[in-house]
N, C-alpha and C. Protein backbone atom coordinates (compact mmCIF):
# COMPACT_ATOMS: atom_id res chain seq x y z
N UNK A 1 76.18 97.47 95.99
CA UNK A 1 77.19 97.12 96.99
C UNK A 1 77.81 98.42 97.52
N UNK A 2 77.96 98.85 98.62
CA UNK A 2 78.52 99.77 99.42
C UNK A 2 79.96 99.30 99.71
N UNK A 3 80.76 100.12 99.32
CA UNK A 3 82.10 100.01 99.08
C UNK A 3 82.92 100.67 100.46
N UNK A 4 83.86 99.99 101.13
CA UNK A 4 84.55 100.18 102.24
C UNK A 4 85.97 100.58 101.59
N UNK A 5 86.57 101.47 102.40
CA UNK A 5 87.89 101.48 102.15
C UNK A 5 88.44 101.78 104.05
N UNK A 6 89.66 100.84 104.17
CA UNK A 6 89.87 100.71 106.07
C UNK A 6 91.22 101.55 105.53
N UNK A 7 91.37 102.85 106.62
CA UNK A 7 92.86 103.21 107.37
C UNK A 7 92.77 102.56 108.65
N UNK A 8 94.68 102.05 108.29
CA UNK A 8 95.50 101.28 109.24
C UNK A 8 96.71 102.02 109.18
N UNK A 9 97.59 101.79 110.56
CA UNK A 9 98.69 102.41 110.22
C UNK A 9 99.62 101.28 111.00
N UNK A 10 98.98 100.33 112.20
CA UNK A 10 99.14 98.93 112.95
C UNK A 10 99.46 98.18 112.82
N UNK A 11 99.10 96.91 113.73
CA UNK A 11 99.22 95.61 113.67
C UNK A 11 97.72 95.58 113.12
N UNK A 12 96.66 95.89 113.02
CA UNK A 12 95.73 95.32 112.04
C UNK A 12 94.68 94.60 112.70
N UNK A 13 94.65 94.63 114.40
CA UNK A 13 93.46 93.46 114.62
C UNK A 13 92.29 94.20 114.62
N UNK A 14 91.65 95.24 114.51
CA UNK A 14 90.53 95.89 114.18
C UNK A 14 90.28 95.88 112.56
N UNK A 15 91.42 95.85 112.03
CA UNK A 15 90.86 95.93 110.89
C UNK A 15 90.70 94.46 110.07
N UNK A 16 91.58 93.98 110.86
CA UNK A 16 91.38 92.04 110.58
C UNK A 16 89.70 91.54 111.11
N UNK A 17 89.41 91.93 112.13
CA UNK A 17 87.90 91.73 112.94
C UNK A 17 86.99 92.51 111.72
N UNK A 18 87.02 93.71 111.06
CA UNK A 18 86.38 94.10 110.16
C UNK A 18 86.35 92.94 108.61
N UNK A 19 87.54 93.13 108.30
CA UNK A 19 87.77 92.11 107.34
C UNK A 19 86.78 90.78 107.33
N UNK A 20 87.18 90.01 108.38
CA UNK A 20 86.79 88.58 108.66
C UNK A 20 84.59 89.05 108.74
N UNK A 21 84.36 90.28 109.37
CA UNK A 21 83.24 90.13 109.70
C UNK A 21 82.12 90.74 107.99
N UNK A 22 82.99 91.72 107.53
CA UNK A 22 82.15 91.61 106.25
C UNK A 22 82.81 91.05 104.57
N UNK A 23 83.24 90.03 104.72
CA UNK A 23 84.04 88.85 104.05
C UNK A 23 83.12 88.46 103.17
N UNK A 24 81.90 87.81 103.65
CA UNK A 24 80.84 87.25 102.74
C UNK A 24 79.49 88.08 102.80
N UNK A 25 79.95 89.34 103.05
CA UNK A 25 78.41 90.06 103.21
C UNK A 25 77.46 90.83 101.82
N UNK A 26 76.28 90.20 101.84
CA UNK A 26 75.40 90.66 101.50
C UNK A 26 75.43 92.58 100.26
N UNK A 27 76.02 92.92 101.14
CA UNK A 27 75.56 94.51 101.14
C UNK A 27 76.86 95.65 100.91
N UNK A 28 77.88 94.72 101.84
CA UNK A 28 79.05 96.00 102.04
C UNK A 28 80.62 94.70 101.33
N UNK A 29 81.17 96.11 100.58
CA UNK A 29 82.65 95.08 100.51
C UNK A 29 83.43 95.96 100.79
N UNK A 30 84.97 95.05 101.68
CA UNK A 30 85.91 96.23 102.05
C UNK A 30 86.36 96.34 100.35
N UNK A 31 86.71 97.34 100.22
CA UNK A 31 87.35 97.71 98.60
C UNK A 31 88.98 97.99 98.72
N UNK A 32 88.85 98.20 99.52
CA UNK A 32 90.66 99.10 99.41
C UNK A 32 90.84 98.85 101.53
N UNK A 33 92.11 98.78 101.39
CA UNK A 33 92.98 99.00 102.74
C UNK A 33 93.89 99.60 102.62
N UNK A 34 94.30 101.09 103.20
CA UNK A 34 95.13 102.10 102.91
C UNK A 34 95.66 102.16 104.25
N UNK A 35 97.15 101.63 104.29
CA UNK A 35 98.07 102.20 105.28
C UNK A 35 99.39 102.93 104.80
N UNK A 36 99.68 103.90 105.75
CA UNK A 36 100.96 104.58 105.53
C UNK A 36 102.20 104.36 106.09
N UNK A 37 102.20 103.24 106.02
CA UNK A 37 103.08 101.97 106.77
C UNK A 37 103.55 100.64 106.22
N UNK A 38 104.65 100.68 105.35
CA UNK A 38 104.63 99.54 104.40
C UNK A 38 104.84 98.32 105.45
N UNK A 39 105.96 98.64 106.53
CA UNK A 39 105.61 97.38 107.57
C UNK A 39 104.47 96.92 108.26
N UNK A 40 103.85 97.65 108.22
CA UNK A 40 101.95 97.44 109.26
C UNK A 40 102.24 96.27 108.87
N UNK A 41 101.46 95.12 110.33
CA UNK A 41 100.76 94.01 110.43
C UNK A 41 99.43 94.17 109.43
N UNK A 42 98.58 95.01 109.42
CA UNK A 42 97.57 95.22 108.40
C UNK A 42 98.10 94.73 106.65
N UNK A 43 98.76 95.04 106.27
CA UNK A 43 99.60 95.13 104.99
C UNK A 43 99.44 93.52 104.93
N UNK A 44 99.58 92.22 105.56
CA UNK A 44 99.81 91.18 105.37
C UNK A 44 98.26 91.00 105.65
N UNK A 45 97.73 91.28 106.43
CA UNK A 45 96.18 90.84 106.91
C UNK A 45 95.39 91.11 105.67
N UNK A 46 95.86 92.30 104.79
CA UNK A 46 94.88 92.40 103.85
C UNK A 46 95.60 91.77 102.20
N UNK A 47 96.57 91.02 102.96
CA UNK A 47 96.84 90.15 101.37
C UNK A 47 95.98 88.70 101.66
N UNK A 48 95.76 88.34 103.23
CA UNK A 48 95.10 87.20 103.73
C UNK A 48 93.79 86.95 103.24
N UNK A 49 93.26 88.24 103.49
CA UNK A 49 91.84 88.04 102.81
C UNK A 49 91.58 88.96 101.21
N UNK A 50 92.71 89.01 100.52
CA UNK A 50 93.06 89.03 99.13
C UNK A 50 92.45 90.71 98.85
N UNK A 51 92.55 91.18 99.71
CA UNK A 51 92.19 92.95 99.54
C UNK A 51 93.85 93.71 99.01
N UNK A 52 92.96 94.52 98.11
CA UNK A 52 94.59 95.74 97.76
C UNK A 52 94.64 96.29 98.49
N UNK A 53 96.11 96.81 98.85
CA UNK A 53 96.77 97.71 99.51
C UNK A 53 96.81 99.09 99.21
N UNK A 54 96.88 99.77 99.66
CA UNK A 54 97.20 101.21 98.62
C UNK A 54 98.02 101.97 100.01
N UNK A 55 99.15 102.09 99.75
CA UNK A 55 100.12 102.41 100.75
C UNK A 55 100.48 103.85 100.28
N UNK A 56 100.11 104.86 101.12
CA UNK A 56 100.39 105.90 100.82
C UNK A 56 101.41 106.41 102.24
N UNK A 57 102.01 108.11 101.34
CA UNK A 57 102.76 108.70 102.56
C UNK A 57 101.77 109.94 102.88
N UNK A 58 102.84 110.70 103.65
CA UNK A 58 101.61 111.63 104.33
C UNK A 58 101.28 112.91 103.36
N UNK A 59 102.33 113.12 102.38
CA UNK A 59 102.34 113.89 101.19
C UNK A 59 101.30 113.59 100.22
N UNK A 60 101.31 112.28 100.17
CA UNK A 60 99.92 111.58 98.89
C UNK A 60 98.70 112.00 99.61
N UNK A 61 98.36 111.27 101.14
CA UNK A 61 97.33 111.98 101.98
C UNK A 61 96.80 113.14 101.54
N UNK A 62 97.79 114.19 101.65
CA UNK A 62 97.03 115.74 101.77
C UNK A 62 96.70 115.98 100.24
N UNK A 63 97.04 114.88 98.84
CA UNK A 63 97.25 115.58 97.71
C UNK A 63 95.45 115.00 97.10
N UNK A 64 94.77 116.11 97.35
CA UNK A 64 93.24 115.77 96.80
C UNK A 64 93.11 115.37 95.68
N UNK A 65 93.59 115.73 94.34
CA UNK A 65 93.72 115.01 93.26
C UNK A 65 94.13 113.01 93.18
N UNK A 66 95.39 113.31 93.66
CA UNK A 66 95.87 111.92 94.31
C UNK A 66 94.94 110.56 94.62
N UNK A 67 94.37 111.13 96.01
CA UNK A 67 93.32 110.31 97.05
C UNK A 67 92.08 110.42 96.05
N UNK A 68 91.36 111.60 95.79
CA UNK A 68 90.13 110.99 95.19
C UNK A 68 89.38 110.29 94.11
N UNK A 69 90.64 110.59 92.96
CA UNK A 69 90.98 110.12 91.77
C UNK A 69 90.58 108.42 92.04
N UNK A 70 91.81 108.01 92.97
CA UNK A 70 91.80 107.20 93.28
C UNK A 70 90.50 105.91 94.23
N UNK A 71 90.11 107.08 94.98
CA UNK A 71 89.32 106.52 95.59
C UNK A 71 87.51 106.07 94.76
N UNK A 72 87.98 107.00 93.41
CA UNK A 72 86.73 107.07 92.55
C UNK A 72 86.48 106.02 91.80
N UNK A 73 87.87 105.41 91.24
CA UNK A 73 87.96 104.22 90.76
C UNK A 73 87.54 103.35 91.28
N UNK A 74 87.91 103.06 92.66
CA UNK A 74 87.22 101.59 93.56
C UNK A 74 85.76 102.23 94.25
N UNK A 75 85.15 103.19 93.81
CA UNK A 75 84.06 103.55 94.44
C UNK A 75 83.90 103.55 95.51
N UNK A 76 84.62 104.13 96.32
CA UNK A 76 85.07 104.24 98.02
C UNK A 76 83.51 104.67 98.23
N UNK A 77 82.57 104.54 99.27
CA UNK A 77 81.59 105.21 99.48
C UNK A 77 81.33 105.25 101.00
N UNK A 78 82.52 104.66 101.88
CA UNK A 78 82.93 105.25 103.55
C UNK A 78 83.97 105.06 103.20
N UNK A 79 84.54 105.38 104.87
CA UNK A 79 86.25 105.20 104.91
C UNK A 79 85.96 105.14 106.69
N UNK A 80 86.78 103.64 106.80
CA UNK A 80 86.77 103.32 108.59
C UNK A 80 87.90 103.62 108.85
N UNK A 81 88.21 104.26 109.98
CA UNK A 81 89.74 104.55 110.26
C UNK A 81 89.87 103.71 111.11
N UNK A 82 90.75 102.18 111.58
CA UNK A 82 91.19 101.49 112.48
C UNK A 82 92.73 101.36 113.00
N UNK A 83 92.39 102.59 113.58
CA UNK A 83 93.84 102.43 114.01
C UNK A 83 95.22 103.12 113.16
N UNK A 84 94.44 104.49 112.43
CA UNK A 84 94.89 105.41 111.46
C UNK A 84 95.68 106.51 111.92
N UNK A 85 97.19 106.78 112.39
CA UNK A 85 97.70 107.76 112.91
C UNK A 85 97.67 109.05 112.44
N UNK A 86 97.37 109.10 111.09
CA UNK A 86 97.58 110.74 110.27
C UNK A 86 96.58 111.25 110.70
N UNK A 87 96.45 112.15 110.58
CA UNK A 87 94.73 113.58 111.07
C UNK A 87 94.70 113.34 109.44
N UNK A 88 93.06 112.95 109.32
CA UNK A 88 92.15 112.90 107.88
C UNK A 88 92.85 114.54 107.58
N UNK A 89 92.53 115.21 106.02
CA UNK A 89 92.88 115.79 106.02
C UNK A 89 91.18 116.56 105.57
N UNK A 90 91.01 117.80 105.69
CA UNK A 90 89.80 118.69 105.47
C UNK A 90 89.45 117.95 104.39
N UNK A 91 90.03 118.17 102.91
CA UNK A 91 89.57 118.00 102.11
C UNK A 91 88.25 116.41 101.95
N UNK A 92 89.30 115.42 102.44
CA UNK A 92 88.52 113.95 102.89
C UNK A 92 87.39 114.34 103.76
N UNK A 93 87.90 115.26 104.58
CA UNK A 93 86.08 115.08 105.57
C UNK A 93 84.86 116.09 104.62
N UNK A 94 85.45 116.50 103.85
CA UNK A 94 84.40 117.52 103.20
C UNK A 94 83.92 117.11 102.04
N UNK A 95 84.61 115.72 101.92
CA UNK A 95 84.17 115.02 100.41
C UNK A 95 83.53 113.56 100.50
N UNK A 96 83.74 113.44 102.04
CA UNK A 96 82.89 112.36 102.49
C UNK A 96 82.66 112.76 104.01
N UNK A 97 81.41 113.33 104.17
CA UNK A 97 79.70 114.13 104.87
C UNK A 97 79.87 112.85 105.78
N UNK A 98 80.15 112.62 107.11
CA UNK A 98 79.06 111.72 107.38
C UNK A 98 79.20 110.37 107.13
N UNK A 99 80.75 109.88 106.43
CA UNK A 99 80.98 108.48 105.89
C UNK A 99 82.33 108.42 106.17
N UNK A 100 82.82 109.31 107.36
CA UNK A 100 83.89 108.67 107.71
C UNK A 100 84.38 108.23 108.82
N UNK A 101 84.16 107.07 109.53
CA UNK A 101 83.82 106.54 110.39
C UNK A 101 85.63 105.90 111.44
N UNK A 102 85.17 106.93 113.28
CA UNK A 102 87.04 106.20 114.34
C UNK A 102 86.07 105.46 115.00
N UNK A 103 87.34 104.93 115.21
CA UNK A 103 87.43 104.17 116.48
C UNK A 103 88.48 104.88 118.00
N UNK A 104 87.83 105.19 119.02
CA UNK A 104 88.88 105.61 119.64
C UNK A 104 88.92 104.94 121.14
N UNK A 105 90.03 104.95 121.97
CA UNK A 105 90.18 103.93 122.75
C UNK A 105 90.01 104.25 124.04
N UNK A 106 88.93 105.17 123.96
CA UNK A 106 88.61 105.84 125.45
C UNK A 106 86.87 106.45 125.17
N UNK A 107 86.51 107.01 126.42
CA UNK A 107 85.14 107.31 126.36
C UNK A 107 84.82 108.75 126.12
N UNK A 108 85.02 109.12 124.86
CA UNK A 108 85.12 110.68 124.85
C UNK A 108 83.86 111.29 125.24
N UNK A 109 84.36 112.63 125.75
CA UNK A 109 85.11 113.17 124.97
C UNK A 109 86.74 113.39 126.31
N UNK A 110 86.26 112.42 127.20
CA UNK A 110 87.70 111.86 127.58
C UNK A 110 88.59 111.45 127.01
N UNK A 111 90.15 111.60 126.98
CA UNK A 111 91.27 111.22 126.85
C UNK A 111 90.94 110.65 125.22
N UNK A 112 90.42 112.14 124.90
CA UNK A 112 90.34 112.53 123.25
C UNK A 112 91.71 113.59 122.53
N UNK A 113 91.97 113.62 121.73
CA UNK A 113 92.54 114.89 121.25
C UNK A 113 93.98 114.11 120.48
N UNK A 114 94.53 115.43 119.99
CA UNK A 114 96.11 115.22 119.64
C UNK A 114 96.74 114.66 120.37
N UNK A 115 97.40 113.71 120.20
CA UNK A 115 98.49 112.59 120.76
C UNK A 115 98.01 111.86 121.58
N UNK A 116 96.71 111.37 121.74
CA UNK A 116 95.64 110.30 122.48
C UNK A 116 95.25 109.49 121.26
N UNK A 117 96.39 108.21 121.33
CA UNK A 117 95.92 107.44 120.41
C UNK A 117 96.77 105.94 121.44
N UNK A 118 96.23 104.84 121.12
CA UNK A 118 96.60 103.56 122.06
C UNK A 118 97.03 103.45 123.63
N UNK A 119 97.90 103.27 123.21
CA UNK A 119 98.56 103.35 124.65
C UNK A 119 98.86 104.29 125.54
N UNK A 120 99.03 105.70 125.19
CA UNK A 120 99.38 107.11 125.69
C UNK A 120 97.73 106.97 126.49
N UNK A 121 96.95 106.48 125.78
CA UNK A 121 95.42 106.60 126.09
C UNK A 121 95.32 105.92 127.75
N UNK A 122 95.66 104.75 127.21
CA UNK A 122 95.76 103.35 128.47
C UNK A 122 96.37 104.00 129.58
N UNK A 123 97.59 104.69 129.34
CA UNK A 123 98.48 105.11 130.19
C UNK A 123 97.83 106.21 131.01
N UNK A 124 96.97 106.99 130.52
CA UNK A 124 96.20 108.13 130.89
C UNK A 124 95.80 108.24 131.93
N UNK A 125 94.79 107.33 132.04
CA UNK A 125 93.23 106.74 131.97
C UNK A 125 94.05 105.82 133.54
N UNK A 126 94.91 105.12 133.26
CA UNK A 126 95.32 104.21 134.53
C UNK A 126 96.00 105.75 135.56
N UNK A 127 96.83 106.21 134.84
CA UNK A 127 97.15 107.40 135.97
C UNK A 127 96.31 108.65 136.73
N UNK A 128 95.02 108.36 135.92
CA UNK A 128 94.49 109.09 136.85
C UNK A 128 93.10 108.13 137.35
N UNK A 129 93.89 107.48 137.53
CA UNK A 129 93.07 106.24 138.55
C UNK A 129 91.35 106.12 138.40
N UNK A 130 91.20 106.05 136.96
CA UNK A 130 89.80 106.10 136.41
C UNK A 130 88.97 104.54 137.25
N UNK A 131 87.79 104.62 137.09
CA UNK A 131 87.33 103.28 137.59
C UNK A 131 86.45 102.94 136.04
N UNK A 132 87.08 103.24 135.23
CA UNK A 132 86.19 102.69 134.12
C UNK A 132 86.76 103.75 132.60
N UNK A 133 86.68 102.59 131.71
CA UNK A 133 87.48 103.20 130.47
C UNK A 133 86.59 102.78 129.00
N UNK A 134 87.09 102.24 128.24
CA UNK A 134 85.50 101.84 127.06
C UNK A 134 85.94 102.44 125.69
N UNK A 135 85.21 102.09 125.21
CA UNK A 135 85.81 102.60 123.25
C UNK A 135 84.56 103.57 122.83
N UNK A 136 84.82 104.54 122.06
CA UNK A 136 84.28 105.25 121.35
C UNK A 136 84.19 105.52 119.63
N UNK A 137 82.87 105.10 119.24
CA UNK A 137 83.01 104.80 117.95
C UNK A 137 81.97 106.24 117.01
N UNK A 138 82.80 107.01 116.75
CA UNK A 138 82.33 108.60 115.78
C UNK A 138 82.48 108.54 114.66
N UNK A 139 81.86 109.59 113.92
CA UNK A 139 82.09 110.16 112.88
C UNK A 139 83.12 111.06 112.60
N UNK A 140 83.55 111.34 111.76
CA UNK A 140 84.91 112.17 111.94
C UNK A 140 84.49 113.17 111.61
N UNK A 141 85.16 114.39 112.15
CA UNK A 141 85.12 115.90 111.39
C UNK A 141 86.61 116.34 111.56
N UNK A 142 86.54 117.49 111.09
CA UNK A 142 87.82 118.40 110.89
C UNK A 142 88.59 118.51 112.60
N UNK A 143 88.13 117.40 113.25
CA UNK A 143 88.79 118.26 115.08
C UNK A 143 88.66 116.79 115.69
N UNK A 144 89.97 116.51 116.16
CA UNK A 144 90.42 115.36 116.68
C UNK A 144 89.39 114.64 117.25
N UNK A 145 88.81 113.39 117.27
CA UNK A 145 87.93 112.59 118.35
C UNK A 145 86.80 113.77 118.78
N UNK A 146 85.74 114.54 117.49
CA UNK A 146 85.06 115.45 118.24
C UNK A 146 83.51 115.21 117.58
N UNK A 147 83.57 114.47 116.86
CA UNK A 147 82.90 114.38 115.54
C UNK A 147 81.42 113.84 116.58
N UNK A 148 80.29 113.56 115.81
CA UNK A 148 79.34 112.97 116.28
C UNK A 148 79.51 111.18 116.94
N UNK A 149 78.86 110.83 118.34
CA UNK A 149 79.69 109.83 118.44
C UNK A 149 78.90 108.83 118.26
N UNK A 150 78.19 108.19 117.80
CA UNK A 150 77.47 107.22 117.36
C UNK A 150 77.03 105.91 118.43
N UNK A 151 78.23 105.43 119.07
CA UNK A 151 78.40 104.13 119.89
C UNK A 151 79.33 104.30 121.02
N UNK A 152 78.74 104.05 122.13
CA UNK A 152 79.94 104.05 123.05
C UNK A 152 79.51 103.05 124.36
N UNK A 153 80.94 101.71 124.83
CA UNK A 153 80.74 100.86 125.92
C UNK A 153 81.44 100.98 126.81
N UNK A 154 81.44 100.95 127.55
CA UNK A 154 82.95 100.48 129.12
C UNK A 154 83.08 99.53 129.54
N UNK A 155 84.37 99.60 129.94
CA UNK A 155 84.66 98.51 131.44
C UNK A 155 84.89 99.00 132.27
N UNK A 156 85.27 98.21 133.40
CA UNK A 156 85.75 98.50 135.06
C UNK A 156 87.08 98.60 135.11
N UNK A 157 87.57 99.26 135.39
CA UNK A 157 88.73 98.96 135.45
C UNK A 157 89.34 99.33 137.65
N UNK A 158 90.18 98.35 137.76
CA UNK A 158 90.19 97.69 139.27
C UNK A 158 92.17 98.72 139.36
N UNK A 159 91.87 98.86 140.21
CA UNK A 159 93.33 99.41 140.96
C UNK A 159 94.79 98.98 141.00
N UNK A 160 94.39 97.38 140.28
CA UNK A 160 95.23 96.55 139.92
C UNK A 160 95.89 96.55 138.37
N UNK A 161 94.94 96.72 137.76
CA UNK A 161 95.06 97.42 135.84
C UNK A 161 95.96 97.88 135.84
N UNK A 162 96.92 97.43 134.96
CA UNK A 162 98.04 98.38 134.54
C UNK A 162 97.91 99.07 132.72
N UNK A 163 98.40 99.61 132.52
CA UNK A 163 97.90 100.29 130.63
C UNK A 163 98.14 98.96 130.22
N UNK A 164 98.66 97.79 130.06
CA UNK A 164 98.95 96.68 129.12
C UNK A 164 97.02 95.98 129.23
N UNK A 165 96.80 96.02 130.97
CA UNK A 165 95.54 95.07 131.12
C UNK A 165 94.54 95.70 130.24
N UNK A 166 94.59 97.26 130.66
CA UNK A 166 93.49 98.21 130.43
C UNK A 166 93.11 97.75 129.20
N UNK A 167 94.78 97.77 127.73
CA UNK A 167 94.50 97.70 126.54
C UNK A 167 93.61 96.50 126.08
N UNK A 168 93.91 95.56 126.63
CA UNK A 168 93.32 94.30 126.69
C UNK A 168 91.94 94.10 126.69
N UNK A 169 91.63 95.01 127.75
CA UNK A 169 89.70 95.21 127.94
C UNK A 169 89.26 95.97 127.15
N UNK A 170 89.78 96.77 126.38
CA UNK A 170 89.42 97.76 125.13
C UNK A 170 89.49 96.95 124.04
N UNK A 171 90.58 96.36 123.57
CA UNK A 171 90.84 95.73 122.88
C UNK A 171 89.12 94.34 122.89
N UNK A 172 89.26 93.87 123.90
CA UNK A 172 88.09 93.07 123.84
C UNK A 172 86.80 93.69 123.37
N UNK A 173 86.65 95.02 123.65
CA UNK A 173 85.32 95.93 123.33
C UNK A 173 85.15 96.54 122.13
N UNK A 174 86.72 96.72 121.72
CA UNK A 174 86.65 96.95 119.82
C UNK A 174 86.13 95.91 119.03
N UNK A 175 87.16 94.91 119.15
CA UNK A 175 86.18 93.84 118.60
C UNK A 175 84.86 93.27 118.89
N UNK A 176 84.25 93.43 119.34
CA UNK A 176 83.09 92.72 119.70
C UNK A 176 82.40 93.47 118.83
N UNK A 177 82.30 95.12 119.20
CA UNK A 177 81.24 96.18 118.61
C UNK A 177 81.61 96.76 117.32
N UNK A 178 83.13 96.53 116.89
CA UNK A 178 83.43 97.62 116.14
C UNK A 178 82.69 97.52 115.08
N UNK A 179 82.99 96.03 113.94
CA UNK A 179 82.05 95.80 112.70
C UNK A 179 80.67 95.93 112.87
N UNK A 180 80.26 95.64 114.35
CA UNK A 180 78.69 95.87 113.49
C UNK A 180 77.96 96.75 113.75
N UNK A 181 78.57 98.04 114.99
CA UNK A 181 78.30 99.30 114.44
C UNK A 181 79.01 99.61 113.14
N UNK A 182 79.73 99.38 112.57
CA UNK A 182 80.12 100.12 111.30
C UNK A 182 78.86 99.22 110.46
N UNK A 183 78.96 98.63 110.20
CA UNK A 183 77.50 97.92 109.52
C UNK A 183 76.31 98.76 109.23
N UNK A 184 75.72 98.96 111.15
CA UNK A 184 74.38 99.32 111.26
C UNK A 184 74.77 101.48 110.22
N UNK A 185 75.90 101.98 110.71
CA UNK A 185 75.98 103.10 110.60
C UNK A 185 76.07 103.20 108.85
N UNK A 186 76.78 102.10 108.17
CA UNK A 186 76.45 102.25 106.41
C UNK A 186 75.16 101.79 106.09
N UNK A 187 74.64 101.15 106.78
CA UNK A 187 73.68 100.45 106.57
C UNK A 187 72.24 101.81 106.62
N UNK A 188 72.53 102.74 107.27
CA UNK A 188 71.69 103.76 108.39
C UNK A 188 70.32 103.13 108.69
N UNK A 189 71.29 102.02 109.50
CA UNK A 189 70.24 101.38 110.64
C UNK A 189 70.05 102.02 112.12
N UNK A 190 69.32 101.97 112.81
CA UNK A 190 69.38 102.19 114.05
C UNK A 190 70.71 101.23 114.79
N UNK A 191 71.38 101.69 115.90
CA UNK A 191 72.69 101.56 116.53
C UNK A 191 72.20 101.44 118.13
């Protein structure tokens, strides 16, 4: 069994769409849901489908002893970030190669980087009167939204879009693709 562990820091519907989609699977179990957010909507989503929590701050984050100790016990063997505000820290990307898998809410390496996360994104993307926006699903490395990118879709977006609609059509494109590229990518299936 290939062991999942999801960062959330949200309301949780990416990582609820993950949840619900490998629930009864075969091959992969989520193991752990780690937010740094004792209020997150996530925090309740993963008592729904009876997953532990492991609520850390941003101090536990950076403390490598801490995280891997930990993560050794539940046999973490990826880590999906859905909707994860902290920057992974080196040590995590250097101790998991290749298994640590964003989601980001634009078509990078557009309206990528430090402080391009949700809505700042939406907001972007509508102000400079894009005709098309889409999710991007990478690998992580040590450098914001730069990592190898595995999956990427769009939409149209019309002159009328405001950042609330935009989120909406992204939002529709996370879920659809997110779980089962993360699937095919633990799986190292073709994508």
């Amino acid at each position: 069994m290939i062991n999942l562990a999801i960062f959330a820091s949200g309301t949780g519907t990416n990582a609820e769409k993950l949840l619900a989609y490998f629930e009864h699977h075969a091959a992969i179990n989520i193991a752990l849901v780690v937010t740094n957010n004792a209020e997150a909507g996530v925090v309740s989503i993963a008592k729904k489908y009876c997953k532990e929590v492991f609520l850390i701050n941003k101090k536990q984050l950076f403390d490598e002893g801490f995280i891997l100790v930990n993560f050794k016990k539940k046999r973490i063997d990826f880590i999906v970030l859905a909707g994860f505000l902290l920057k992974i820290p080196e040590y995590l990307i250097a101790s998991y190669p290749q298994r640590i898998i964003n989601i980001h809410p634009a078509l990078l390496p557009n309206y990528g980087g430090r402080g391009m996360y949700g809505m700042h994104v939406h907001k972007a993307v509508v102000a400079n009167a894009e005709k098309q926006t889409g999710i991007s699903i990478h690998w992580v490395n040590e450098h914001y939204d730069e990592g190898e990118i595995l999956f990427q879709t769009s939409c149209d977006i019309t002159a009328e879009d405001s950042p609330e609609t935009v989120a909406q059509k992204v939002h529709e494109l996370e879920h659809k693709h997110f779980a089962p590229v993360v699937e095919k990518a633990v799986l190292n299936t073709p994508i």
